[in-house]
PDB file of N, CA and C in Angstrom:
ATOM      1  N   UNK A   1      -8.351  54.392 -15.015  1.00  0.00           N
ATOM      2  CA  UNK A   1      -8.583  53.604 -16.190  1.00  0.00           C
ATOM      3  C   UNK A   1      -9.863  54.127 -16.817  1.00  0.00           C
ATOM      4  N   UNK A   2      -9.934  54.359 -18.458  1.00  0.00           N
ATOM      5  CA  UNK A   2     -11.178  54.897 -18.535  1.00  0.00           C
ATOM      6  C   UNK A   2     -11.428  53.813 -19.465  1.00  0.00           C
ATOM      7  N   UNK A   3     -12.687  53.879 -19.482  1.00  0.00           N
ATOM      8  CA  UNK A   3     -13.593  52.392 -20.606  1.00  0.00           C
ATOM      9  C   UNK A   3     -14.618  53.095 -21.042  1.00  0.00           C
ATOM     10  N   UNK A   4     -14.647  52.900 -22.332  1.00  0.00           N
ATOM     11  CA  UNK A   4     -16.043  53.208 -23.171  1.00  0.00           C
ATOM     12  C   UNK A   4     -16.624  51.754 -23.606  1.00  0.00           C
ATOM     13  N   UNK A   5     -17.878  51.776 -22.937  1.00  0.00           N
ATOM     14  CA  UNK A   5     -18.008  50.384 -23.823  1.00  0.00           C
ATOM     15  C   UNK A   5     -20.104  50.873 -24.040  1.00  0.00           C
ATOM     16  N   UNK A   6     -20.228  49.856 -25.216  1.00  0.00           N
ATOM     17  CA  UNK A   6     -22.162  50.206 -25.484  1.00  0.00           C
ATOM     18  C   UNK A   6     -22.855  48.969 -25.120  1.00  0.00           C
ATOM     19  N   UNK A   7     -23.925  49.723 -24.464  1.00  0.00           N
ATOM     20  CA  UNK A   7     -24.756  48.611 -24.012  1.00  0.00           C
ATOM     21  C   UNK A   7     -25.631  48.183 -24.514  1.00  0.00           C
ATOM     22  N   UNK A   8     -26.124  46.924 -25.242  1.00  0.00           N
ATOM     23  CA  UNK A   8     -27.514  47.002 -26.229  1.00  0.00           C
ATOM     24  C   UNK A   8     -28.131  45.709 -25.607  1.00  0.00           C
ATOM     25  N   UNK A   9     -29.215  45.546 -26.433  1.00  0.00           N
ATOM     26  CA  UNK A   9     -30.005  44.378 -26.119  1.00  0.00           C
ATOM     27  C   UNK A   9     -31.519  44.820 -24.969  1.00  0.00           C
ATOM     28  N   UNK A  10     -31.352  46.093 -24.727  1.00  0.00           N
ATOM     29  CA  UNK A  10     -32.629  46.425 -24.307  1.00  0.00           C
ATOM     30  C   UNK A  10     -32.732  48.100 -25.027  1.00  0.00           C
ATOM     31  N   UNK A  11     -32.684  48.001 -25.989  1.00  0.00           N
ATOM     32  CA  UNK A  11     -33.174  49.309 -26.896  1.00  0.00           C
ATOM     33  C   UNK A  11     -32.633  50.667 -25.932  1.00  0.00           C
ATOM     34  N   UNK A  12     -33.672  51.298 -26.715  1.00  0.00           N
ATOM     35  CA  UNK A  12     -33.144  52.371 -26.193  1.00  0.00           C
ATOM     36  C   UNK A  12     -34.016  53.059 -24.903  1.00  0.00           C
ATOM     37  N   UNK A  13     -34.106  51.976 -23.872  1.00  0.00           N
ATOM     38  CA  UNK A  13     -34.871  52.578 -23.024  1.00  0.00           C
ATOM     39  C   UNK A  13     -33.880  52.827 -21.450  1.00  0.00           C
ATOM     40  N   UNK A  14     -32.634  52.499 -22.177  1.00  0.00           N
ATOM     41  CA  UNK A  14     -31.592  52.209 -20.665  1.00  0.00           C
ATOM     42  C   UNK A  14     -31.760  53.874 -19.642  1.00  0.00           C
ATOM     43  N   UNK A  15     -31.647  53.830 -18.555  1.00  0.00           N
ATOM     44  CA  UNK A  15     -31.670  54.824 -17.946  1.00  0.00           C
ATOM     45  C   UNK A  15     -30.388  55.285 -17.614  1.00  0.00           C
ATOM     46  N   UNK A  16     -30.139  54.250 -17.033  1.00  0.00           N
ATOM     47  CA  UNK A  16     -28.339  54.535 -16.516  1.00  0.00           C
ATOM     48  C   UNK A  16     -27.744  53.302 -16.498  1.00  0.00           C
ATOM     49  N   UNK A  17     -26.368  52.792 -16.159  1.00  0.00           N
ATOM     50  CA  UNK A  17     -25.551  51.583 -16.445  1.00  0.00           C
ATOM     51  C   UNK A  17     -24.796  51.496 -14.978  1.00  0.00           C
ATOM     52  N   UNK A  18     -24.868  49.926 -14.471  1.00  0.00           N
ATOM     53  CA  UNK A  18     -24.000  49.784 -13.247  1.00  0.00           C
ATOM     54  C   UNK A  18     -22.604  49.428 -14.164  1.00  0.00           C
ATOM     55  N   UNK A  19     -21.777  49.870 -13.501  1.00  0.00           N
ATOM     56  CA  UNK A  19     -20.534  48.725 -14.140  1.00  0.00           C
ATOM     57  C   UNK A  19     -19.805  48.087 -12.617  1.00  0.00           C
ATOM     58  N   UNK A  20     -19.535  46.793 -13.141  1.00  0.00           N
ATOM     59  CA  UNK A  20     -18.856  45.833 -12.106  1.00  0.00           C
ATOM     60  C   UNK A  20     -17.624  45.674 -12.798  1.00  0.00           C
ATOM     61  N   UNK A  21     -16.899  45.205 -11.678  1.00  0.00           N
ATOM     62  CA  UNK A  21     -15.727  44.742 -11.850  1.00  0.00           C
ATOM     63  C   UNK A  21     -15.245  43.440 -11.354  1.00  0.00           C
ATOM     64  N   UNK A  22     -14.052  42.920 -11.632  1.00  0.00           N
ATOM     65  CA  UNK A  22     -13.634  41.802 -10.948  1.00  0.00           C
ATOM     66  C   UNK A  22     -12.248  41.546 -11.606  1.00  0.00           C
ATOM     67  N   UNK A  23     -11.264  40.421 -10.530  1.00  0.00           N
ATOM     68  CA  UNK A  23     -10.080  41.031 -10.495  1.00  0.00           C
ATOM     69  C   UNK A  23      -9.393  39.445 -11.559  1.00  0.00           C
ATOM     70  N   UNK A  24     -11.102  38.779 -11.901  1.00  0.00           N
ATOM     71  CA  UNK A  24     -10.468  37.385 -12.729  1.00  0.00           C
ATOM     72  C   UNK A  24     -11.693  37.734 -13.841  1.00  0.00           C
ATOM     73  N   UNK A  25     -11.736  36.838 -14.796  1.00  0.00           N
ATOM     74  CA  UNK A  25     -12.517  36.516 -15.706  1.00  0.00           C
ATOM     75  C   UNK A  25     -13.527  35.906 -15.265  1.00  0.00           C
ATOM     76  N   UNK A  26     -14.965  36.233 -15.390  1.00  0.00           N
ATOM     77  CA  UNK A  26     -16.250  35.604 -14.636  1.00  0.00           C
ATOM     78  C   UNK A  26     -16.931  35.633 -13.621  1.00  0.00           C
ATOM     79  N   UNK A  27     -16.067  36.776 -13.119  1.00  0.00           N
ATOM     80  CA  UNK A  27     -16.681  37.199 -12.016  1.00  0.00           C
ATOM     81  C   UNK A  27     -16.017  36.343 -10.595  1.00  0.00           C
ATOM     82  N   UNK A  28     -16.129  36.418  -9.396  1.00  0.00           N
ATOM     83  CA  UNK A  28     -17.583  37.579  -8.757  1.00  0.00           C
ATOM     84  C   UNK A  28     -17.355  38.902  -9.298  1.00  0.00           C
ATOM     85  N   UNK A  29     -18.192  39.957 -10.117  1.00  0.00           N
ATOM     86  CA  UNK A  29     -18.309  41.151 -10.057  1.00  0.00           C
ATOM     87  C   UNK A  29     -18.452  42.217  -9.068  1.00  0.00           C
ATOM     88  N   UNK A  30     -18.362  43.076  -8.295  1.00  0.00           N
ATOM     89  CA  UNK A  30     -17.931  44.192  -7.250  1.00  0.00           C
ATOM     90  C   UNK A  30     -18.955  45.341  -8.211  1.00  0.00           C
ATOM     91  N   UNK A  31     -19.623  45.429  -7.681  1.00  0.00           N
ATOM     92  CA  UNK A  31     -20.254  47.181  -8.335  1.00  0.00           C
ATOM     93  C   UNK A  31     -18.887  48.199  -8.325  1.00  0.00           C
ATOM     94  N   UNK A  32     -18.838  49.136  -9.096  1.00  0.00           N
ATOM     95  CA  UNK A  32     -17.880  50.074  -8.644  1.00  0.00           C
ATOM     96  C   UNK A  32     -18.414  51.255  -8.831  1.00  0.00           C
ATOM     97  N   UNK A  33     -19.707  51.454 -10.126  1.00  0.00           N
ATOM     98  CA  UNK A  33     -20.230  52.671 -10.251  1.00  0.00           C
ATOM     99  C   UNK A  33     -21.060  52.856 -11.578  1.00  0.00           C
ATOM    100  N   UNK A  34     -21.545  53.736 -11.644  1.00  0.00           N
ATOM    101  CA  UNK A  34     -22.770  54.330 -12.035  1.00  0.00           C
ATOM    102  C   UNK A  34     -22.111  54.949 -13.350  1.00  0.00           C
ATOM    103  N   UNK A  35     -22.588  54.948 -14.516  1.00  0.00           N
ATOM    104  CA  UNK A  35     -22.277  55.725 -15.831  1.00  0.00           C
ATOM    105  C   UNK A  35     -23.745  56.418 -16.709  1.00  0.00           C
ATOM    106  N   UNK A  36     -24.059  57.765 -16.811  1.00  0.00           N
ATOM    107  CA  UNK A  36     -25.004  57.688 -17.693  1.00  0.00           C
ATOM    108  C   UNK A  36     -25.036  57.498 -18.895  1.00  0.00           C
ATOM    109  N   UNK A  37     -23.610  58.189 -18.938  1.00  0.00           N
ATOM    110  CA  UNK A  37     -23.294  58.587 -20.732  1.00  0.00           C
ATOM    111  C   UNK A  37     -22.405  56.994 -20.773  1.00  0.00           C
ATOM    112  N   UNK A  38     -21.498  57.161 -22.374  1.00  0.00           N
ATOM    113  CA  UNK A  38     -20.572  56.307 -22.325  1.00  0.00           C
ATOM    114  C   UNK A  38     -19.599  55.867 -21.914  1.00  0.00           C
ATOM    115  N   UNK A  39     -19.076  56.675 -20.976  1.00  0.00           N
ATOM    116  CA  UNK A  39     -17.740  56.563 -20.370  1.00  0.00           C
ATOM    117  C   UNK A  39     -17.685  56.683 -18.656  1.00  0.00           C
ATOM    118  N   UNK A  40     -17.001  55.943 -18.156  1.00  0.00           N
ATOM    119  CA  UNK A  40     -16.701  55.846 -17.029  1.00  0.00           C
ATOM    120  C   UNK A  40     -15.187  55.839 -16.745  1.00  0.00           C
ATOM    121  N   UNK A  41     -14.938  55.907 -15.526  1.00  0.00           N
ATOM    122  CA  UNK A  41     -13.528  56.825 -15.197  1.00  0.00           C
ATOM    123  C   UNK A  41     -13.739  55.279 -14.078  1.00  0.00           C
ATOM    124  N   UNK A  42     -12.983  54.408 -13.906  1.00  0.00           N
ATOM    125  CA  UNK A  42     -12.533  53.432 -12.950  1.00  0.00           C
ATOM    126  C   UNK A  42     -11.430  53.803 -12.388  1.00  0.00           C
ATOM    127  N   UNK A  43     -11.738  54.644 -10.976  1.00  0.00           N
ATOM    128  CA  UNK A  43     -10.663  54.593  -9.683  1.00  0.00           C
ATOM    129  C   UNK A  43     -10.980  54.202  -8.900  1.00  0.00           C
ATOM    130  N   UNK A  44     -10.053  53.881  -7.746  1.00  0.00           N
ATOM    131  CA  UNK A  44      -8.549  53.371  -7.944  1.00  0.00           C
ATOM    132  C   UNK A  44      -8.253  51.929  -8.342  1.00  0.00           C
ATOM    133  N   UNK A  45      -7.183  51.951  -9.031  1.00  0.00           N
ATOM    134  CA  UNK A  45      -7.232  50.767  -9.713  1.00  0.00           C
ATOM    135  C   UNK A  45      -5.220  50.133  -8.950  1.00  0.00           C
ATOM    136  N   UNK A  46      -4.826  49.172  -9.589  1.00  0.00           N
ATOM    137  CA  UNK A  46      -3.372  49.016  -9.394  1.00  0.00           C
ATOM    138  C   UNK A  46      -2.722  48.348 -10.244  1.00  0.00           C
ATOM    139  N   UNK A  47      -1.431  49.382 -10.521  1.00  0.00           N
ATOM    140  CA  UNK A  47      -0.860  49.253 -11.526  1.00  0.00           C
ATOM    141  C   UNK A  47      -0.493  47.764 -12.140  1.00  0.00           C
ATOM    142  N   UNK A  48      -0.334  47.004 -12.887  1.00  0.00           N
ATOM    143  CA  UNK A  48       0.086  45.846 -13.460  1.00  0.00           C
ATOM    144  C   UNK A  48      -1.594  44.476 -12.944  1.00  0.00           C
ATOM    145  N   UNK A  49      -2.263  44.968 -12.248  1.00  0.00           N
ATOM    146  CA  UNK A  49      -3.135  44.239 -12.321  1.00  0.00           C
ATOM    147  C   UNK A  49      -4.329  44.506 -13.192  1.00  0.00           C
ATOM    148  N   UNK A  50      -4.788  43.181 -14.077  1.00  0.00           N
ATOM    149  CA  UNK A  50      -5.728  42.941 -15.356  1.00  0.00           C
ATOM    150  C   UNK A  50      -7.386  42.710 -14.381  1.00  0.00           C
ATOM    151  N   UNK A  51      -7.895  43.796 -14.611  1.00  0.00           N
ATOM    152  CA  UNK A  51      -9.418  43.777 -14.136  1.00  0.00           C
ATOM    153  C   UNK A  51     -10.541  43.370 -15.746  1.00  0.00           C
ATOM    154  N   UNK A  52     -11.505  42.727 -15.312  1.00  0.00           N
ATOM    155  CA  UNK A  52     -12.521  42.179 -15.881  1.00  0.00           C
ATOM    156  C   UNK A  52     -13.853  43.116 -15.697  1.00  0.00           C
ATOM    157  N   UNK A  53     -14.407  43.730 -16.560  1.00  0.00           N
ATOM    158  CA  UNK A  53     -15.463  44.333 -16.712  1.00  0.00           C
ATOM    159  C   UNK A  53     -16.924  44.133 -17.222  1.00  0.00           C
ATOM    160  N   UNK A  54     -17.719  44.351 -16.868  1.00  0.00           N
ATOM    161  CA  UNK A  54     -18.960  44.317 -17.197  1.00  0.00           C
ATOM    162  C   UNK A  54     -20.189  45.165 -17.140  1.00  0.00           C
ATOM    163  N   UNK A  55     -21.006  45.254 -18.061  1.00  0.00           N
ATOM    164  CA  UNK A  55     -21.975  46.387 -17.547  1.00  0.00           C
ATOM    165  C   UNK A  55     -23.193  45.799 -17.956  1.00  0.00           C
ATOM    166  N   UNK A  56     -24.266  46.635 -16.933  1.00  0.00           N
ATOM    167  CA  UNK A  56     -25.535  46.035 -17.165  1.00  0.00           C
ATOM    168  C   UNK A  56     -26.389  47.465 -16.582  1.00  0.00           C
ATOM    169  N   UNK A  57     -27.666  47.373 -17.528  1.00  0.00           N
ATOM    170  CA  UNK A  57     -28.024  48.793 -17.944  1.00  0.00           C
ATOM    171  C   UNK A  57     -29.177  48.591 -17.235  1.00  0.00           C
ATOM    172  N   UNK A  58     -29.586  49.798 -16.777  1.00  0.00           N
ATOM    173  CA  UNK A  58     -31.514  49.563 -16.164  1.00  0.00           C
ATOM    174  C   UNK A  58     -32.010  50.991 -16.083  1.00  0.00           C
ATOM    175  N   UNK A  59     -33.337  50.286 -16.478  1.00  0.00           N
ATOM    176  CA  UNK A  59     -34.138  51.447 -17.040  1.00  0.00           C
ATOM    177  C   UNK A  59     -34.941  52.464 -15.655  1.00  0.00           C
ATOM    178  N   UNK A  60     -35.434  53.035 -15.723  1.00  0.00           N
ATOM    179  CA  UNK A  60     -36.387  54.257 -14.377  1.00  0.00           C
ATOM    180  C   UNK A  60     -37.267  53.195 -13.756  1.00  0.00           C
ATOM    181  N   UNK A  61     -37.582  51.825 -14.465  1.00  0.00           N
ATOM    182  CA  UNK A  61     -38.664  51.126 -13.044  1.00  0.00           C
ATOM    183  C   UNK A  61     -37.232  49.908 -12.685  1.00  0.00           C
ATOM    184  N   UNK A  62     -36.464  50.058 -13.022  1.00  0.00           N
ATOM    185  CA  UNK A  62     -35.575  48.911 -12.410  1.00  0.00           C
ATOM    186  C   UNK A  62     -35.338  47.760 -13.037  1.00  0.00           C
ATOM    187  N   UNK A  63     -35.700  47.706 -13.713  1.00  0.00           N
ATOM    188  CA  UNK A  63     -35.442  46.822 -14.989  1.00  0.00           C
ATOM    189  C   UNK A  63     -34.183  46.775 -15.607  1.00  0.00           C
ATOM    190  N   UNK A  64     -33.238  45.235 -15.337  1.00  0.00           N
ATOM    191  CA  UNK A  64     -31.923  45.382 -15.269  1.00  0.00           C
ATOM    192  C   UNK A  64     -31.443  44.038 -16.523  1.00  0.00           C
ATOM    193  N   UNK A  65     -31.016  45.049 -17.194  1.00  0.00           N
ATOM    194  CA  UNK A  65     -30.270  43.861 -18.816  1.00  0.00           C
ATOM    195  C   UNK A  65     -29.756  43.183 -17.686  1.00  0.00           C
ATOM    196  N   UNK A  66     -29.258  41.979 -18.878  1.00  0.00           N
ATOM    197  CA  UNK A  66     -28.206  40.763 -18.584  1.00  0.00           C
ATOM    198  C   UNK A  66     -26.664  41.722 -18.395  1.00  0.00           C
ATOM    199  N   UNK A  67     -25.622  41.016 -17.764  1.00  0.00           N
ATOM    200  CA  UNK A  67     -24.669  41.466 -18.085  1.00  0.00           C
ATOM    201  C   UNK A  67     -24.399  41.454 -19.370  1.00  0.00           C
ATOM    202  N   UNK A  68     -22.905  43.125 -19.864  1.00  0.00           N
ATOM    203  CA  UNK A  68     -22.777  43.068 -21.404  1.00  0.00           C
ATOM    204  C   UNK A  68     -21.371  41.885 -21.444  1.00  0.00           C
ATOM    205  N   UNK A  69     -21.277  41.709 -22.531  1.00  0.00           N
ATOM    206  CA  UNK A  69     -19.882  41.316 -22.587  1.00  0.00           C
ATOM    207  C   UNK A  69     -18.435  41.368 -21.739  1.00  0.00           C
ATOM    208  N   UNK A  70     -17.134  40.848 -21.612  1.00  0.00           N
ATOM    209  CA  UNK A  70     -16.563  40.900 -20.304  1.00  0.00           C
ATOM    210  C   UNK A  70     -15.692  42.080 -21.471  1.00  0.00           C
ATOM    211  N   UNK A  71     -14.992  43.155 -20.815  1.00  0.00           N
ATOM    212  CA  UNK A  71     -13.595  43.669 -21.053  1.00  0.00           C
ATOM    213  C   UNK A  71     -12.849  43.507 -19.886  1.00  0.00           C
ATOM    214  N   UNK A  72     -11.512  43.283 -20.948  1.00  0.00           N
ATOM    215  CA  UNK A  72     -10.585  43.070 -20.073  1.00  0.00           C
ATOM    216  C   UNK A  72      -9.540  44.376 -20.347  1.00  0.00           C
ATOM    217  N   UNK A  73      -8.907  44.847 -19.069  1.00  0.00           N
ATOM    218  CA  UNK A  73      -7.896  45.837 -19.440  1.00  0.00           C
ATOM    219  C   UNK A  73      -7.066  46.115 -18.020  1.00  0.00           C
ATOM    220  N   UNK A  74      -5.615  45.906 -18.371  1.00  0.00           N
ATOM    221  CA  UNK A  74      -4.610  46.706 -17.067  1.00  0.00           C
ATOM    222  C   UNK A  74      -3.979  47.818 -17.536  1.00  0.00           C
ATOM    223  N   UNK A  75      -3.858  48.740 -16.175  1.00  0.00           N
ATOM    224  CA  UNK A  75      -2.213  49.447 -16.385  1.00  0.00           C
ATOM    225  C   UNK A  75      -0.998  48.863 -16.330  1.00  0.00           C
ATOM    226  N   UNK A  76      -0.781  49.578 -17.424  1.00  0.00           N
ATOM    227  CA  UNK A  76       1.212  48.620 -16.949  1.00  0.00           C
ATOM    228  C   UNK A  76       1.889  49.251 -16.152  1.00  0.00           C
ATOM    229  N   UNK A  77       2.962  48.087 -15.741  1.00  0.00           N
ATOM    230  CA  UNK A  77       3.254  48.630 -14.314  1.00  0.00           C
ATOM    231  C   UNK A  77       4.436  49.327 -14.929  1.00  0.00           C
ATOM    232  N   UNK A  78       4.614  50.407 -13.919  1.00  0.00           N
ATOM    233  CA  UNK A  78       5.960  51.420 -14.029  1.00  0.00           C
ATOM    234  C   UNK A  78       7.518  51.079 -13.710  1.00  0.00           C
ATOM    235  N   UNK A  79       8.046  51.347 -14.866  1.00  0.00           N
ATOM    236  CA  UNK A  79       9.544  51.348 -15.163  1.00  0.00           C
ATOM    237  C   UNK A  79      10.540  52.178 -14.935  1.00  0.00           C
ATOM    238  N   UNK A  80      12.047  52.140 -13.945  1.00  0.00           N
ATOM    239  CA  UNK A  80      12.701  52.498 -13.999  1.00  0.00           C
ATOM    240  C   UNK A  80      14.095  52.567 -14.899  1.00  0.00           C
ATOM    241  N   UNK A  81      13.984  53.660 -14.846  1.00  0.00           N
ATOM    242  CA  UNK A  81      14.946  53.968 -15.910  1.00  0.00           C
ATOM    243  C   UNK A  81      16.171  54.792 -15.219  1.00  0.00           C
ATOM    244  N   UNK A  82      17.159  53.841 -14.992  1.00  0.00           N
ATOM    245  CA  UNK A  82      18.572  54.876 -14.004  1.00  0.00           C
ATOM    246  C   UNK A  82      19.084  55.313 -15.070  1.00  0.00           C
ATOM    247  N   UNK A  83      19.808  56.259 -15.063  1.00  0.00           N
ATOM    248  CA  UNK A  83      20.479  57.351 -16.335  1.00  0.00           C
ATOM    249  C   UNK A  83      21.821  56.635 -16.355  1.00  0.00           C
ATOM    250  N   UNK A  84      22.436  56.789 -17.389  1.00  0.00           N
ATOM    251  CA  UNK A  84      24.089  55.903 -17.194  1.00  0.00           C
ATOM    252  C   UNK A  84      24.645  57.348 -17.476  1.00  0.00           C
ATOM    253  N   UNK A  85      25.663  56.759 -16.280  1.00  0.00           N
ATOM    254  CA  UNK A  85      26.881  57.514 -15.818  1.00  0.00           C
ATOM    255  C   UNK A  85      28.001  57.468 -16.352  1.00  0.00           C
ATOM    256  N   UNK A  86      28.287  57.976 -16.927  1.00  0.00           N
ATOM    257  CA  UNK A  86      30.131  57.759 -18.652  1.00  0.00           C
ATOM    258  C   UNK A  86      30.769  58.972 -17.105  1.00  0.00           C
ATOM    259  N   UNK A  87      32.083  57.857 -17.120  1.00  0.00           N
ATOM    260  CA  UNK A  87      32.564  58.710 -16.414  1.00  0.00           C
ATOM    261  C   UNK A  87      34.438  58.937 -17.529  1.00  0.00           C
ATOM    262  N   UNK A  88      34.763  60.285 -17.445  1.00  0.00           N
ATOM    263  CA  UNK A  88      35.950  60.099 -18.147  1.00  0.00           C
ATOM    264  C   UNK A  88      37.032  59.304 -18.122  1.00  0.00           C
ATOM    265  N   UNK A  89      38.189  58.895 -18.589  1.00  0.00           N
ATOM    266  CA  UNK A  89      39.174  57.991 -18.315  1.00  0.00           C
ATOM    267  C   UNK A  89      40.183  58.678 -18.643  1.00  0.00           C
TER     268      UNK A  89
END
């Protein structure tokens, strides 16, 4: 799953960004990882389940924003598709 999301409310002094996760709205949040730039790559994830996101940014002495806003986002789950069989008559 990839997420771009921006972090503001402490200028531009962020160093790097934790992002958490969680598997409802509101947490509890789970660290899952570290982003410098904008984008983070969330693996492993599972298919048809809706994870809740959050990020919170901190600067080189440790200085840690509030959480940002929640995103929400799933994969959809995978579909079979059987081929139809025409048989002659």
């Amino acid at each position: 799953m990839h997420r771009t999301q921006t972090v503001s409310g402490i200028g531009n002094v962020a160093y790097s960004n934790n992002i958490l996760r969680s598997a409802q709205p509101g947490g509890p949040y789970e660290l899952v990882g570290e982003a410098v730039g904008a984008a983070f790559n969330d693996l492993p994830v599972a298919r048809g389940q809706t994870y809740t996101c959050v990020v919170q940014a901190y600067d080189a002495h440790g200085v840690v924003s509030p959480y940002s806003r929640e995103v929400s986002a799933a994969l959809p789950r995978l579909s079979t598709f059987l081929p139809a069989v025409l048989r002659a008559r």
